[in-house]
C-alpha atoms as a PDB file:
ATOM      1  CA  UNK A   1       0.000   0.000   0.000  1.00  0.00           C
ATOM      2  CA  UNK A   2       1.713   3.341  -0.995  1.00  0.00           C
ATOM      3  CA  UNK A   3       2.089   6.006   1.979  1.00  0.00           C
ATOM      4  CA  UNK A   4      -0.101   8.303   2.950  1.00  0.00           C
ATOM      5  CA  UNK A   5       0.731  11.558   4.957  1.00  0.00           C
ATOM      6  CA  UNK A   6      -2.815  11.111   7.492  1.00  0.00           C
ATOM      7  CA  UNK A   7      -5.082   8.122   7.760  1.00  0.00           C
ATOM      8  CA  UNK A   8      -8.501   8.485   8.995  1.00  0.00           C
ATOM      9  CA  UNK A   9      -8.334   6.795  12.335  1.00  0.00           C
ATOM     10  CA  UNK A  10     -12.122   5.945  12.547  1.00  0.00           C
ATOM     11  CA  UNK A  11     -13.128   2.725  12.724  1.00  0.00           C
ATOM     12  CA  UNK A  12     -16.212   1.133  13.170  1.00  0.00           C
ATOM     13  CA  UNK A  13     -15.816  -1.605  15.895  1.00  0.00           C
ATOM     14  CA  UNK A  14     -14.173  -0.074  18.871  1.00  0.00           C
ATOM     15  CA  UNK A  15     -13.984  -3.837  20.608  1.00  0.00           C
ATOM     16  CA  UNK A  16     -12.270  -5.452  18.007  1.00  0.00           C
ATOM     17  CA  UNK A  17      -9.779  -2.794  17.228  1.00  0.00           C
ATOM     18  CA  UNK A  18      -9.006  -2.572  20.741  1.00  0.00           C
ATOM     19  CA  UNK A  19      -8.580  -6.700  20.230  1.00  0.00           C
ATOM     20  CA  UNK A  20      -6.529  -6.099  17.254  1.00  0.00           C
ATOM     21  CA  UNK A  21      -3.999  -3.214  18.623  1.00  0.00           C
ATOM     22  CA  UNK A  22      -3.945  -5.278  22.135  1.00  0.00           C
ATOM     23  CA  UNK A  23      -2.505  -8.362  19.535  1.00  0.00           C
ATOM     24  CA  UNK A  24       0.186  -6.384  17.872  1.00  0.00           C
ATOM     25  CA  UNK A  25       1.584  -4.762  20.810  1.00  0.00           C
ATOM     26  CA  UNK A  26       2.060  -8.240  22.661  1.00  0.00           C
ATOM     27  CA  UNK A  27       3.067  -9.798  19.631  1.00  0.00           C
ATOM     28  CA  UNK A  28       0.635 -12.083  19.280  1.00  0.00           C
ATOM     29  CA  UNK A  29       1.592 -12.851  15.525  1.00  0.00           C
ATOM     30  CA  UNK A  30      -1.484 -16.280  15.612  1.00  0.00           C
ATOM     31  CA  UNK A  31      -4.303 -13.923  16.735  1.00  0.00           C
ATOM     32  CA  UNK A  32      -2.996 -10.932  14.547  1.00  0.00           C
ATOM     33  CA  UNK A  33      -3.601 -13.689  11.805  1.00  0.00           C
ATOM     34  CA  UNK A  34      -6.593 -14.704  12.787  1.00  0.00           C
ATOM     35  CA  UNK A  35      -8.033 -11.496  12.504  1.00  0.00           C
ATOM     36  CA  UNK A  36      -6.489 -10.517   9.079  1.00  0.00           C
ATOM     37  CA  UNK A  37      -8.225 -13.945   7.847  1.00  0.00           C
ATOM     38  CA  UNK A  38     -11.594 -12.300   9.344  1.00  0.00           C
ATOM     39  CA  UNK A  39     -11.445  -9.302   7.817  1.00  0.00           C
ATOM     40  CA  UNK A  40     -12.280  -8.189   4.765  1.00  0.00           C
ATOM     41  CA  UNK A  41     -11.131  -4.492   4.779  1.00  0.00           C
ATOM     42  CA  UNK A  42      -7.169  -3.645   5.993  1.00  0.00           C
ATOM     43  CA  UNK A  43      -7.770  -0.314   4.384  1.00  0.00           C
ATOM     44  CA  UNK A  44      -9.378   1.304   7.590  1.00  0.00           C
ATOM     45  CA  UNK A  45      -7.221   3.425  10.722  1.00  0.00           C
ATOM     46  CA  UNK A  46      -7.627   0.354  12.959  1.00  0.00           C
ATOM     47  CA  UNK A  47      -4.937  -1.571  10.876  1.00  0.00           C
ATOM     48  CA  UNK A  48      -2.831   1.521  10.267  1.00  0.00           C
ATOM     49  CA  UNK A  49      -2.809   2.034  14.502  1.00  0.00           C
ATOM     50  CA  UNK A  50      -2.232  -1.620  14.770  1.00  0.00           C
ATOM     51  CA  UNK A  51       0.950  -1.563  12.364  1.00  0.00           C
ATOM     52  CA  UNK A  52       1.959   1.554  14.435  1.00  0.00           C
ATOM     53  CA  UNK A  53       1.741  -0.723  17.905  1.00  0.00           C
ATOM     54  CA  UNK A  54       3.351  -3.625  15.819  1.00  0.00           C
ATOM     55  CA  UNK A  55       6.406  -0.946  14.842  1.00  0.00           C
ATOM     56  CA  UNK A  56       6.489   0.755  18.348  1.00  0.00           C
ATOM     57  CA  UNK A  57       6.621  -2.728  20.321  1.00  0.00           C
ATOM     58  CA  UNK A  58       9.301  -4.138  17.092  1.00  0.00           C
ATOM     59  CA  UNK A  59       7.621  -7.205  15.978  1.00  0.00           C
ATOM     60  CA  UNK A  60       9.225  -8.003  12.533  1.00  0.00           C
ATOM     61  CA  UNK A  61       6.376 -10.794  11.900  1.00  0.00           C
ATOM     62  CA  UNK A  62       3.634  -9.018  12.469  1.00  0.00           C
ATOM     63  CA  UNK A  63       4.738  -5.954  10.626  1.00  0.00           C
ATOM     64  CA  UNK A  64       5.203  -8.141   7.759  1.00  0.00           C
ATOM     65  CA  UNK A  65       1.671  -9.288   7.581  1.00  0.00           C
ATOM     66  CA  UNK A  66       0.591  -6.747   8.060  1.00  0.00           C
ATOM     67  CA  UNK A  67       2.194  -4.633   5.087  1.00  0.00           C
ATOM     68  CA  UNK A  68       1.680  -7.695   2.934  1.00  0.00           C
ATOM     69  CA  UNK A  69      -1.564  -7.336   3.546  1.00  0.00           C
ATOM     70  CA  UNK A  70      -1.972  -3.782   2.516  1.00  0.00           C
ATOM     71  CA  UNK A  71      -2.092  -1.916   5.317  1.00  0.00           C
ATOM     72  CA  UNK A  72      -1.734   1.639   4.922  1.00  0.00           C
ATOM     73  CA  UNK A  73       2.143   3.143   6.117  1.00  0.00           C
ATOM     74  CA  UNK A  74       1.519   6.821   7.557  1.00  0.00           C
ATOM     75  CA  UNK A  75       3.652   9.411   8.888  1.00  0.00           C
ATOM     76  CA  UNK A  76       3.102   7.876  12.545  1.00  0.00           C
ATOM     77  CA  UNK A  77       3.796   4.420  11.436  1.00  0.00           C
ATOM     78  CA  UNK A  78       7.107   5.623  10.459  1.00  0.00           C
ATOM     79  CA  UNK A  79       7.988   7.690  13.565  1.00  0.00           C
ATOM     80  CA  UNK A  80       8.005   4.566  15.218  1.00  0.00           C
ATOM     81  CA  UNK A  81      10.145   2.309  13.014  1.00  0.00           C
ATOM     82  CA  UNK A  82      13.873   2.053  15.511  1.00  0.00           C
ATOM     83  CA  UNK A  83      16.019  -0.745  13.562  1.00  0.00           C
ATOM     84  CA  UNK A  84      16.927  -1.292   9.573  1.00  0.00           C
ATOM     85  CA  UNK A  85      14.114  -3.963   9.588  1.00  0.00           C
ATOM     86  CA  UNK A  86      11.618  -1.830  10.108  1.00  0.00           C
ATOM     87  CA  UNK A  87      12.921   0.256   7.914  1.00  0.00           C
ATOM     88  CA  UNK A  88      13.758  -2.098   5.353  1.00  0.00           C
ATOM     89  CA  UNK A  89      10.142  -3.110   5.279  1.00  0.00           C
ATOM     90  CA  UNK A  90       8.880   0.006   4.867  1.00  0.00           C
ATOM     91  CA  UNK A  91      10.656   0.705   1.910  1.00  0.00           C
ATOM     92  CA  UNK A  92       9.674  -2.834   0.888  1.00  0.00           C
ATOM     93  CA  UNK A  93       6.295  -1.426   0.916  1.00  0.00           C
ATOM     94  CA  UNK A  94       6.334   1.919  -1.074  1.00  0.00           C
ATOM     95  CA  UNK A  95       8.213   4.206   1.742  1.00  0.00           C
ATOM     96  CA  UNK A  96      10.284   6.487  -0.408  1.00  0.00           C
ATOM     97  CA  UNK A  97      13.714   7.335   1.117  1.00  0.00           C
ATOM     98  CA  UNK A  98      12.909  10.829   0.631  1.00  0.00           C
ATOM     99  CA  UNK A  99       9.333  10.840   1.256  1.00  0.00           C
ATOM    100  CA  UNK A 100       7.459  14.113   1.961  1.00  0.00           C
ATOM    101  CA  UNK A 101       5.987  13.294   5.524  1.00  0.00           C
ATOM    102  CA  UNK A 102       4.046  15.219   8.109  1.00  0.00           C
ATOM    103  CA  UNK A 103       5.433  18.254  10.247  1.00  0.00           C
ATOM    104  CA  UNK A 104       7.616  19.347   7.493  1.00  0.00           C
ATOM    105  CA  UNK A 105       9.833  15.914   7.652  1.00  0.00           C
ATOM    106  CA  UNK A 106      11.531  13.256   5.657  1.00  0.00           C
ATOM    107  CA  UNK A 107      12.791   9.755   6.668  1.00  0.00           C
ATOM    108  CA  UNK A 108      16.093  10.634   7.659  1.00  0.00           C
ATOM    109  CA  UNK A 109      14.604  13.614  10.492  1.00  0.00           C
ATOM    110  CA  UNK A 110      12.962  10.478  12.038  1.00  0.00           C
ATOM    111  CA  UNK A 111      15.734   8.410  12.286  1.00  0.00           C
ATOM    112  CA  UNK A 112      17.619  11.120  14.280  1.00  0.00           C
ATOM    113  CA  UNK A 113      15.159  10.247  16.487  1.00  0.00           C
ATOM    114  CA  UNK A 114      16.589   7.315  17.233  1.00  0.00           C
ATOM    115  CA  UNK A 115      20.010   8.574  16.603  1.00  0.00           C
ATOM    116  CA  UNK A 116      19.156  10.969  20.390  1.00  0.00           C
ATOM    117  CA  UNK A 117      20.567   7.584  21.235  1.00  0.00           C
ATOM    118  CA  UNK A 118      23.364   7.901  18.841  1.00  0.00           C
ATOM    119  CA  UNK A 119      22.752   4.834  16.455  1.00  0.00           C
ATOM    120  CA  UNK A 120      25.311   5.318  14.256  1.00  0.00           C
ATOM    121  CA  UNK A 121      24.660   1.688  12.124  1.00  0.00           C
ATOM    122  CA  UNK A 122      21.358   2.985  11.579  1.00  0.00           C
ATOM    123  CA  UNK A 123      22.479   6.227  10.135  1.00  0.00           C
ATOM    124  CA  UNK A 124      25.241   4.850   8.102  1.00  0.00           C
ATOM    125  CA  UNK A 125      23.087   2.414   6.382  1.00  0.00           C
ATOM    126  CA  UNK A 126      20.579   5.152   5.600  1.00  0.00           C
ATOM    127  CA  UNK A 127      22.524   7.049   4.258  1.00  0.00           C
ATOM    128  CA  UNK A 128      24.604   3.686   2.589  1.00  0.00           C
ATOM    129  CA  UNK A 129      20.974   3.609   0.973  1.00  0.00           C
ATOM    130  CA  UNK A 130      21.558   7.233  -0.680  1.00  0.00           C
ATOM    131  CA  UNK A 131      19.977   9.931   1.627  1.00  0.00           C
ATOM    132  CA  UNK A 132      20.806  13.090   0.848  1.00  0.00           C
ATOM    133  CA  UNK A 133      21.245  14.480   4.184  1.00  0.00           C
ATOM    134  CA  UNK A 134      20.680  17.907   2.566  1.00  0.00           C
ATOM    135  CA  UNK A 135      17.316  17.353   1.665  1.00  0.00           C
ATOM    136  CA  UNK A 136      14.779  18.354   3.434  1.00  0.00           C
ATOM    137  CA  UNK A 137      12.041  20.855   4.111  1.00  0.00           C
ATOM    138  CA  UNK A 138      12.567  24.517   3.104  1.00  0.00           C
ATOM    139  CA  UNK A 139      12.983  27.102   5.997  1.00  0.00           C
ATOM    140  CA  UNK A 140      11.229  29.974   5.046  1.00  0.00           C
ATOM    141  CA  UNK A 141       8.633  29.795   7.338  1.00  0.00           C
ATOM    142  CA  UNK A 142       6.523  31.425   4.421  1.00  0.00           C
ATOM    143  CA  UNK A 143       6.654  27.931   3.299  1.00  0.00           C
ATOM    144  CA  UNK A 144       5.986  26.381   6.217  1.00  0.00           C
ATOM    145  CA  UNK A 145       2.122  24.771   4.831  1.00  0.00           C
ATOM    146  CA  UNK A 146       3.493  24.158   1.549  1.00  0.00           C
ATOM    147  CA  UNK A 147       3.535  20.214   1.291  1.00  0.00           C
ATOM    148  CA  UNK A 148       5.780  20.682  -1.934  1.00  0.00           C
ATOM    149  CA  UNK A 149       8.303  22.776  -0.196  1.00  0.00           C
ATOM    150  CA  UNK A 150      11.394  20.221   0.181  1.00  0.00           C
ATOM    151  CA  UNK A 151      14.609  21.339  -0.827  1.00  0.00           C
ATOM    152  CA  UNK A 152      18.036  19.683  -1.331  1.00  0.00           C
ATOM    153  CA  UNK A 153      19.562  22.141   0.208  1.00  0.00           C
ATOM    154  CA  UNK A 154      18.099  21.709   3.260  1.00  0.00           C
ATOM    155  CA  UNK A 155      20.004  22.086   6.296  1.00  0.00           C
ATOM    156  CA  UNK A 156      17.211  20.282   8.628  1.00  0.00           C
ATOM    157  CA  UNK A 157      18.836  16.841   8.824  1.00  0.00           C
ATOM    158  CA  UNK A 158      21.797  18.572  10.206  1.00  0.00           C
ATOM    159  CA  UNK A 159      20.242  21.105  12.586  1.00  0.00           C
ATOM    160  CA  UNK A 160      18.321  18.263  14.100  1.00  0.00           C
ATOM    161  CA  UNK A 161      21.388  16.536  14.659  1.00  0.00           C
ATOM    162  CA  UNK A 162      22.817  19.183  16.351  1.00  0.00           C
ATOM    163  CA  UNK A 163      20.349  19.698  18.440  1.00  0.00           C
ATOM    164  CA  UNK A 164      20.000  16.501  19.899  1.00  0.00           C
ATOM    165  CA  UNK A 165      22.890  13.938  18.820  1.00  0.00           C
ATOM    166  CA  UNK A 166      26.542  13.416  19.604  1.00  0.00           C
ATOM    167  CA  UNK A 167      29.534  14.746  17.747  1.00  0.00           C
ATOM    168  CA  UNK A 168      29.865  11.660  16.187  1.00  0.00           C
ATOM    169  CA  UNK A 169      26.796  11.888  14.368  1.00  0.00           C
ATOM    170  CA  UNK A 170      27.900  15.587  13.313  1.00  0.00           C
ATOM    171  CA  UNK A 171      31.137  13.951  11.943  1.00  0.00           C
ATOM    172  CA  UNK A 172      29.415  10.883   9.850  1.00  0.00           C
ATOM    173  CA  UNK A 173      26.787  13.425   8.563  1.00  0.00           C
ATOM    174  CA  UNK A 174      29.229  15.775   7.507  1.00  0.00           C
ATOM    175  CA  UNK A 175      31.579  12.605   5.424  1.00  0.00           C
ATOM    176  CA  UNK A 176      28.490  12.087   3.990  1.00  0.00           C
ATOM    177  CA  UNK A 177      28.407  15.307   2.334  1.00  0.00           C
ATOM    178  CA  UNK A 178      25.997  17.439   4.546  1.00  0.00           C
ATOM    179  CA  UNK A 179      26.985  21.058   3.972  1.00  0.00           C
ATOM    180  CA  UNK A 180      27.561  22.642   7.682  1.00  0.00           C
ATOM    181  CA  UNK A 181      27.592  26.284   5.844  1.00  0.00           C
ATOM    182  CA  UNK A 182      24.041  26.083   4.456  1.00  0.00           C
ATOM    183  CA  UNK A 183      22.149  24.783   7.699  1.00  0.00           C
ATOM    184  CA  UNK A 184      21.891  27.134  11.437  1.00  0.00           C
ATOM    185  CA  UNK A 185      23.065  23.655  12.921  1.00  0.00           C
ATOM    186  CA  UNK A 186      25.473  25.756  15.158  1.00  0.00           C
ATOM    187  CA  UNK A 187      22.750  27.891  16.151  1.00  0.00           C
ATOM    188  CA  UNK A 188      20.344  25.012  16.988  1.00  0.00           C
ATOM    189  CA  UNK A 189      22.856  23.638  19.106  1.00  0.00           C
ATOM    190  CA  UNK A 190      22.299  26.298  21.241  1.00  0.00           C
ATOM    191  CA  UNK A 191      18.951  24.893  22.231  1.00  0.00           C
ATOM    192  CA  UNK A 192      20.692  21.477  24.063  1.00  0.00           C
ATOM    193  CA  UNK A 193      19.281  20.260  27.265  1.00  0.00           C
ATOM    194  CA  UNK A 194      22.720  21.695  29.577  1.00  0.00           C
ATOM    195  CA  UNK A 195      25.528  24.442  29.251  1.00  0.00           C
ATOM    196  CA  UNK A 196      27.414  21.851  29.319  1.00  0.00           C
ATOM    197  CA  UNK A 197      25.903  19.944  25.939  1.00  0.00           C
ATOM    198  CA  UNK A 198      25.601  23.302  24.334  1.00  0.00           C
ATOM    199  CA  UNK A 199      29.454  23.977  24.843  1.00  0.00           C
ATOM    200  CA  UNK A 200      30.679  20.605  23.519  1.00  0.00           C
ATOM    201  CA  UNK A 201      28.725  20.926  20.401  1.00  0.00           C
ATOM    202  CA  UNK A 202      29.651  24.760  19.657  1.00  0.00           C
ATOM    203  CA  UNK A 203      33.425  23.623  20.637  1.00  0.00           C
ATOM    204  CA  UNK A 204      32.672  20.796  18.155  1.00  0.00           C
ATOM    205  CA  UNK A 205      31.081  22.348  15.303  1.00  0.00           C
ATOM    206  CA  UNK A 206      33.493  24.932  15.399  1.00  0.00           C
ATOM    207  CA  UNK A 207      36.777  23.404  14.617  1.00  0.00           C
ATOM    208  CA  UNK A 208      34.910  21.455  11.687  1.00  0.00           C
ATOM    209  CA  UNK A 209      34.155  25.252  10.464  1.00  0.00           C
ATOM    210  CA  UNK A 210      31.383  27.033  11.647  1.00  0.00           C
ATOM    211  CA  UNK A 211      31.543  30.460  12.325  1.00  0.00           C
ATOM    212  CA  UNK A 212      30.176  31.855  15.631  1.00  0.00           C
ATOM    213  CA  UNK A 213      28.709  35.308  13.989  1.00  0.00           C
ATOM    214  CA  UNK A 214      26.807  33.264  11.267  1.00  0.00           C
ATOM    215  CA  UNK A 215      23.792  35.458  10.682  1.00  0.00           C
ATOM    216  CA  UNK A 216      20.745  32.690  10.191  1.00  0.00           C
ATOM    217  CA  UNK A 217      18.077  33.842   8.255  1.00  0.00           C
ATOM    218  CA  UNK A 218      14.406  32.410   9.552  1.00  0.00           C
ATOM    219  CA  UNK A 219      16.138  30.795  12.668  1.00  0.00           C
ATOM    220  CA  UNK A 220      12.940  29.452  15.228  1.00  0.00           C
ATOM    221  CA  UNK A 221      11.658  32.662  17.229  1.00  0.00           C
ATOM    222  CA  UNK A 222      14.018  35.008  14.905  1.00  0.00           C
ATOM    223  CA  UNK A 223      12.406  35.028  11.846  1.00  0.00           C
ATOM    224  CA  UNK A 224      14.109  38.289  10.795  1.00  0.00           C
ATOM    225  CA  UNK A 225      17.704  36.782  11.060  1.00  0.00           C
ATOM    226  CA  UNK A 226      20.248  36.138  14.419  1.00  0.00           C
ATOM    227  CA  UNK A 227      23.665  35.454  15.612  1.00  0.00           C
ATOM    228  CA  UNK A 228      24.379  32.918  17.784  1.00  0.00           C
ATOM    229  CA  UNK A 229      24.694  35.827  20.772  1.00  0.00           C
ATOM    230  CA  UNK A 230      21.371  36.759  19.974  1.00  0.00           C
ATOM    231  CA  UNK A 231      19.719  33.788  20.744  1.00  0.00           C
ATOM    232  CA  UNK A 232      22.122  32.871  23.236  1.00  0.00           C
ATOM    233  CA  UNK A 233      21.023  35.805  25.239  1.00  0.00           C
ATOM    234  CA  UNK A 234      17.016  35.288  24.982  1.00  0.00           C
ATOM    235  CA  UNK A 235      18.224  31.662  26.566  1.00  0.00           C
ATOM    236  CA  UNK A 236      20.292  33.630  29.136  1.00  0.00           C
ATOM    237  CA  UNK A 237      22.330  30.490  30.180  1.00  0.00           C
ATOM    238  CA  UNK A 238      25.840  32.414  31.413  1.00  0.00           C
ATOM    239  CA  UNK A 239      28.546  29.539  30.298  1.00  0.00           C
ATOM    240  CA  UNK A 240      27.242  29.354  26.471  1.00  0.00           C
ATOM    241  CA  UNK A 241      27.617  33.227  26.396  1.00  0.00           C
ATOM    242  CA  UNK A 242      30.956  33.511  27.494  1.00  0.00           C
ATOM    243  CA  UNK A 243      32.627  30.776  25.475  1.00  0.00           C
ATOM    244  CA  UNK A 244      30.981  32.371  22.572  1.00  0.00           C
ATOM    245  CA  UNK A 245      32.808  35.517  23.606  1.00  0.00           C
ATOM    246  CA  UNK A 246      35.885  33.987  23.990  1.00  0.00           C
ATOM    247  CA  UNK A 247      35.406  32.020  21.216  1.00  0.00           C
ATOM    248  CA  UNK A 248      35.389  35.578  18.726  1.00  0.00           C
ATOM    249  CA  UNK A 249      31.453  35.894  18.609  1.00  0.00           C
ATOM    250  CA  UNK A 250      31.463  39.981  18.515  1.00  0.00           C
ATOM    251  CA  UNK A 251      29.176  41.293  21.355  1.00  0.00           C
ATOM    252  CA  UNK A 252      28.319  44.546  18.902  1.00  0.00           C
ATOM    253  CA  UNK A 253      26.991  42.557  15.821  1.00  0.00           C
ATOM    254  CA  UNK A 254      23.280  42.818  15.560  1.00  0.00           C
ATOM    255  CA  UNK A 255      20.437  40.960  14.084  1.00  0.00           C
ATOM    256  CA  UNK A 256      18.721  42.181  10.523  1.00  0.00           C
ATOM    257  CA  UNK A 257      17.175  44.782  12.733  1.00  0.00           C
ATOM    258  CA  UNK A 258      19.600  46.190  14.064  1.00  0.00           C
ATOM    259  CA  UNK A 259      19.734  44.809  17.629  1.00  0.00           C
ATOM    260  CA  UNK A 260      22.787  43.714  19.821  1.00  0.00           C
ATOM    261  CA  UNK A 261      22.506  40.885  22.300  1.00  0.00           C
ATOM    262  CA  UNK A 262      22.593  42.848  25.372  1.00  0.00           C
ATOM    263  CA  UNK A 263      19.259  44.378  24.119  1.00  0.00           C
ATOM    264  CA  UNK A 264      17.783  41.332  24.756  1.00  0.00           C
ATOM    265  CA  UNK A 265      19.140  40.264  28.479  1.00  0.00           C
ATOM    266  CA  UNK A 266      17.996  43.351  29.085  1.00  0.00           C
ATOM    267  CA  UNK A 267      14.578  43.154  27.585  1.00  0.00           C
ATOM    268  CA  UNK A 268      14.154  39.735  29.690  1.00  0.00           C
ATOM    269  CA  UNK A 269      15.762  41.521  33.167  1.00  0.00           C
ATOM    270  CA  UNK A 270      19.010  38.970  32.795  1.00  0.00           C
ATOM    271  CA  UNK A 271      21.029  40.646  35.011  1.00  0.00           C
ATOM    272  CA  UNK A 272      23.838  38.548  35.133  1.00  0.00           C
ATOM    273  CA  UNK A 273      23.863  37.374  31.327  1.00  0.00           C
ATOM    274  CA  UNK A 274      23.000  41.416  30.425  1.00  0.00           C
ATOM    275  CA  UNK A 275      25.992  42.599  32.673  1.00  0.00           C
ATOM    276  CA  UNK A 276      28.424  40.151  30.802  1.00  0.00           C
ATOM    277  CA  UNK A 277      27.511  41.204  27.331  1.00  0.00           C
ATOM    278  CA  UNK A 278      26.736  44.798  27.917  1.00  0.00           C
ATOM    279  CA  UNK A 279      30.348  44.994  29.359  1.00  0.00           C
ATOM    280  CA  UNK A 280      31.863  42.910  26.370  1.00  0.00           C
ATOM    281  CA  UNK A 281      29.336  45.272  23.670  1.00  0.00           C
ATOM    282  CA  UNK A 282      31.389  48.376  25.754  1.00  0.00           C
ATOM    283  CA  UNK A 283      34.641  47.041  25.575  1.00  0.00           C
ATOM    284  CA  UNK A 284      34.498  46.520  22.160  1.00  0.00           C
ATOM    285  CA  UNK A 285      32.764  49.832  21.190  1.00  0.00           C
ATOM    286  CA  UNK A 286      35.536  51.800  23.296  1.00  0.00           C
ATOM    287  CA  UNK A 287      38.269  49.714  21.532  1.00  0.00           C
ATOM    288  CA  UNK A 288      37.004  50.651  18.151  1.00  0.00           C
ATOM    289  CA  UNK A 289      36.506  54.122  19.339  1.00  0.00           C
ATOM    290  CA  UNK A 290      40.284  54.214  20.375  1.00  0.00           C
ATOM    291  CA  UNK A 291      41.671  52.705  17.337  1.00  0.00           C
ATOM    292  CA  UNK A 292      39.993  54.869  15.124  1.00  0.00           C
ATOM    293  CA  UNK A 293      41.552  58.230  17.585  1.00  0.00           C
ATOM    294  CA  UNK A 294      45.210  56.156  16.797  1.00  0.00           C
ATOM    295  CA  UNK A 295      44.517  55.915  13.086  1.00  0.00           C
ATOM    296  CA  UNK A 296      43.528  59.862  12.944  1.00  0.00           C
ATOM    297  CA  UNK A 297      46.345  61.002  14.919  1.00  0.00           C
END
């Protein structure tokens, strides 16, 4: 059965369903065949939420008779899939490797789901399979209802990674030929659970070339454009903001309106994180103010 972004989940016999999703997360492969042999209609949202408990719980068997029996693969089914055999069926089954899915996602977004836990044979054999981790959904968030709107120049495979992964993942991403310069994956790592995550991914990203004053256009919560100080700041953790300083992110260089990060800290009464960047935005505007004296005298 080819995918389908939504399924209807009606279904008319709330009992039997309930039978029937009960079957596939247990694993009951006889009594999931049993009721395949009593039914004359797979096409219906019971069987697609069944495959989805059969995909979540990882039985292989029952997946397969399901999907050989037509049930319909949607985008939830595939959120759950965790191992190349789910995968593998799915593909068996009309998944396309770049398929258009809901919330603006394709395949390989999903599996960095399963990559939080850093499953690096999983991603390798994706992308073994030809991924393009540069495809993806577009970012203008103009764009952001257009189903047609995937790119392959995407940075989302990346960001995600970022976000969430280990360096690792970064590295086998980037051999793989995901562009670091066209994605705000430095930006998004920004948004990791502890200063301490955030640091070892900016340290990280950094020496494999990413540039700490990157302005990202249509960044999440920016969509006019920011530096990595600017959103650094609205977070207001203290240890991300000062490696970034020492790191050469420039205190005075604004977003595409104009605004410095210490505008922000002190928007959001930061005192701490406003005193450190309002005193590095200072010590940078004096220093330009003195060199330019020096070059006039």
């Amino acid at each position: 059965m080819p995918f389908q972004r939504s399924v209807d989940y009606s279904y008319p016999d709330a009992v039997a369903t309930a039978k029937l999703q009960g079957s596939c997360r247990e694993g009951d492969w006889t009594q999931v065949q049993e009721l395949l042999l009593r039914s004359s209609n797979q096409s219906d949202g019971s069987w697609t939420l069944a495959l989805r408990d059969a995909m979540m719980n990882h039985h292989i068997d029952i997946m397969q008779s399901l999907l050989d029996s037509n049930v319909t693969i949607d985008s939830r089914v595939v959120e759950e899939a965790r191992s190349v055999e789910a995968f593998t069926l799915l593909f068996e089954h009309g998944l396309d490797i770049h398929q258009n899915l809901s919330l603006r996602r394709v395949p390989l977004i999903y599996v960095l789901h399963v990559v939080q836990k850093d499953d690096e044979t999983l991603l390798r054999w994706f992308l073994a399979l030809g991924a393009n981790p540069n495809f993806g959904p577009d970012p203008d968030p103009e764009k952001e209802h257009d189903d047609s709107a995937y790119i392959d120049t995407s940075g989302a495979v990346l960001e995600r990674a970022s976000n969430s992964a280990s360096p690792a993942i970064i590295d086998i991403l980037l051999e793989h030929g995901a562009n670091l310069h066209n994605s705000r994956a430095i930006h998004e790592a920004l948004y990791r659970d502890t200063s301490a995550d955030v640091i070892e991914m900016l340290d990280h990203l950094v020496k494999r070339g990413a540039d700490v004053n990157h302005l990202a256009i249509h960044m999440r919560g920016f969509r006019w454009g920011a530096r990595l100080l600017n959103i650094a700041a609205e977070i207001g953790r203290l240890e991300p903001i000062q490696w970034l300083l020492e790191h050469g992110a420039a205190p005075t260089a604004t977003d595409r309106y104009g605004i410095p990060p210490c505008c922000s800290t002190q928007l959001l009464k930061n005192d701490e994180a406003d005193k450190l960047l309002s005193d590095a935005y200072n010590k940078k505007l004096r220093a330009s103010s003195e060199g330019n004296a020096n070059g006039d005298a």
